[in-house]
C-alpha atoms as a PDB file:
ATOM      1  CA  UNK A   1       1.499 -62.359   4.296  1.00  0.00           C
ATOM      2  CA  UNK A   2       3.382 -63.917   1.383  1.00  0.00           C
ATOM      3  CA  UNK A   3       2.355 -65.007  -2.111  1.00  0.00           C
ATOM      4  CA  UNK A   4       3.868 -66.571  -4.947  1.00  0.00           C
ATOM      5  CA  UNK A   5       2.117 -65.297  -8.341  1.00  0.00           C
ATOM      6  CA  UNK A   6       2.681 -66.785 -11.336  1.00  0.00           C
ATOM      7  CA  UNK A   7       2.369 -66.134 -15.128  1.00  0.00           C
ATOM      8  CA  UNK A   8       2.829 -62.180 -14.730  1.00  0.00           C
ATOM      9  CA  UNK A   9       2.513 -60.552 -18.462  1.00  0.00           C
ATOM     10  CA  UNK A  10       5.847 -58.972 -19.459  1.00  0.00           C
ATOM     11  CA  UNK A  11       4.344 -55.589 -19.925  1.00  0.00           C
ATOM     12  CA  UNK A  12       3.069 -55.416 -16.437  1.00  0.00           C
ATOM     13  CA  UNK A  13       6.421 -56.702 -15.370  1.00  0.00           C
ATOM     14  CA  UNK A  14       8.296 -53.959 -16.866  1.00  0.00           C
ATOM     15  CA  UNK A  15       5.726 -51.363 -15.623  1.00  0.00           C
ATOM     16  CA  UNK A  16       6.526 -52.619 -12.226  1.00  0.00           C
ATOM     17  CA  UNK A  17       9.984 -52.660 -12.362  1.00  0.00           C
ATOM     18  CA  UNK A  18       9.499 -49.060 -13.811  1.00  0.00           C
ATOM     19  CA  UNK A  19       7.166 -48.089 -11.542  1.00  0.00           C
ATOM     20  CA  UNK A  20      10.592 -49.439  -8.450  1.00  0.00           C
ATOM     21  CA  UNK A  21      13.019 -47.593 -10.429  1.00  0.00           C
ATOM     22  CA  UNK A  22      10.974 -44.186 -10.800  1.00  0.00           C
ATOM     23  CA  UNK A  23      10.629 -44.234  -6.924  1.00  0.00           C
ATOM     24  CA  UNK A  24      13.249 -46.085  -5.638  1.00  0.00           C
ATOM     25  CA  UNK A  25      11.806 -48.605  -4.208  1.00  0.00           C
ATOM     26  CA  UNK A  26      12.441 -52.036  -3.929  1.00  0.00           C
ATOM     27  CA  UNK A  27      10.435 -54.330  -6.491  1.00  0.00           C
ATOM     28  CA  UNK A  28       8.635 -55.608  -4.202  1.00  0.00           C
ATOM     29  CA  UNK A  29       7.359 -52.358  -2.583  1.00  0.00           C
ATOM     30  CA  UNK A  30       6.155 -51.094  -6.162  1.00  0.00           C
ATOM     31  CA  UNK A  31       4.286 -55.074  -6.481  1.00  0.00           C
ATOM     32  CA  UNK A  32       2.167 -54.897  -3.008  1.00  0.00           C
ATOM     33  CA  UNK A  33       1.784 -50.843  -4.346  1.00  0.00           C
ATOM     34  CA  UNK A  34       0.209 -51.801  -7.163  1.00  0.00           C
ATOM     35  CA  UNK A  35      -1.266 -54.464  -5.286  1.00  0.00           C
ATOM     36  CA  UNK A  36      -2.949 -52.251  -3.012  1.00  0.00           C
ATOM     37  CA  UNK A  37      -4.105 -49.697  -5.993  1.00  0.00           C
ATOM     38  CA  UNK A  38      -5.458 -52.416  -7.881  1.00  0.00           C
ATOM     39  CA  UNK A  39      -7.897 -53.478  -4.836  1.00  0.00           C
ATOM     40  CA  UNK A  40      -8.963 -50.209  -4.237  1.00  0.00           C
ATOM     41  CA  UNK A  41      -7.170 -49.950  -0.564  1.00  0.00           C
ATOM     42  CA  UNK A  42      -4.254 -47.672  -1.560  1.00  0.00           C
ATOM     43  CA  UNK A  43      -3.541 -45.864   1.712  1.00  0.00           C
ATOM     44  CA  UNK A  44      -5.641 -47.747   4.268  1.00  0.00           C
ATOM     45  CA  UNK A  45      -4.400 -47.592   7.324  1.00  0.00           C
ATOM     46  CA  UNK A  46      -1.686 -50.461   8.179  1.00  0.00           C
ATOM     47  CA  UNK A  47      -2.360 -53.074  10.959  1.00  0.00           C
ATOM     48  CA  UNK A  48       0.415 -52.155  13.572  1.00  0.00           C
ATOM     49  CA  UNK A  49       2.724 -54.829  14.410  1.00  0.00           C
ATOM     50  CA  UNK A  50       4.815 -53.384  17.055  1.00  0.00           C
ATOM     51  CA  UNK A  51       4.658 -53.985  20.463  1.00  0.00           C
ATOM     52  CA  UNK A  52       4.205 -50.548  21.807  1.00  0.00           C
ATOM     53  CA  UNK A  53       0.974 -52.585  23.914  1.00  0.00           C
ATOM     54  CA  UNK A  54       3.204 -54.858  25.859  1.00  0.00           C
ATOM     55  CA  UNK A  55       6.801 -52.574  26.228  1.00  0.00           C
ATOM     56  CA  UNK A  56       4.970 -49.391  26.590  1.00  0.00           C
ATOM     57  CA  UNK A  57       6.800 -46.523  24.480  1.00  0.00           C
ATOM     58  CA  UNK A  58       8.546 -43.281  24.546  1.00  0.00           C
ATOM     59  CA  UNK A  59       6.557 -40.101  26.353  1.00  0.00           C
ATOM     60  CA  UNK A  60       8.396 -36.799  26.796  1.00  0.00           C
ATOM     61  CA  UNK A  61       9.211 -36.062  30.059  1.00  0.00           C
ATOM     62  CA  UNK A  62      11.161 -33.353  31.431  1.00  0.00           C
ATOM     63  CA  UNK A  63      12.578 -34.693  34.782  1.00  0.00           C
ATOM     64  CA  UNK A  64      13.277 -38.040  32.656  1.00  0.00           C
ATOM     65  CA  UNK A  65      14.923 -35.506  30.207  1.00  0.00           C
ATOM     66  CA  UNK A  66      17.198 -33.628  32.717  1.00  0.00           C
ATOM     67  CA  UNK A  67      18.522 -37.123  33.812  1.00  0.00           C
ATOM     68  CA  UNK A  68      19.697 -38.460  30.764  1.00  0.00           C
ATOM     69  CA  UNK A  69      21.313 -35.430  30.004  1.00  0.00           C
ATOM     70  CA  UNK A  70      23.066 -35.271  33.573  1.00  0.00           C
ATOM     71  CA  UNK A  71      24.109 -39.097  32.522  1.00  0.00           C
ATOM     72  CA  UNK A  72      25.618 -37.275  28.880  1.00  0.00           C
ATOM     73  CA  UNK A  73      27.849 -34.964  30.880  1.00  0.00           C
ATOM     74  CA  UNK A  74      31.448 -36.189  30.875  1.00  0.00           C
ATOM     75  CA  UNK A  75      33.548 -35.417  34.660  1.00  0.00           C
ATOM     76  CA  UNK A  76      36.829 -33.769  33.283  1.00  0.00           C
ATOM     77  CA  UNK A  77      38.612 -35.169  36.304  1.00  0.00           C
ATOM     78  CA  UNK A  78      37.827 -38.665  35.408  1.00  0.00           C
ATOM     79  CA  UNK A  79      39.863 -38.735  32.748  1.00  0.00           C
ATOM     80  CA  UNK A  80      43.131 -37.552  33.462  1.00  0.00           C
END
């Protein structure tokens, strides 16, 4: 979601930029941060937007696992 907010008071602009230097974070980061504080949802869980649903994802396998590996193995012969 985007916003555009206008007519931010200088001291909580400097507390935010503060707030991106202390923590290294980007300015906006700190912003939708302090955002999130303010409306009392400071570590909600996020929505997901991946699309682990429709490609599937990674499961640990061991056969899977073995063949990979075989495919890392570099044939000596092959390169001389």
């Amino acid at each position: 979601m985007q916003y555009t907010i206008r007519g931010i008071p200088e001291t909580v602009d400097n507390a935010i930029r503060e707030r991106a230097r202390a923590s290294g974070k980007s300015l906006n980061e700190a912003a939708v941060e302090a955002l999130a504080e303010g409306a009392g949802v400071a570590g909600a869980p996020r929505k997901r937007r991946d699309l682990a649903d429709i490609a599937g994802t990674w499961k640990a396998d061991k056969v899977v696992e073995a063949a990979l590996a075989e495919q890392d193995r570099v044939d000596e012969d092959l390169w001389r």
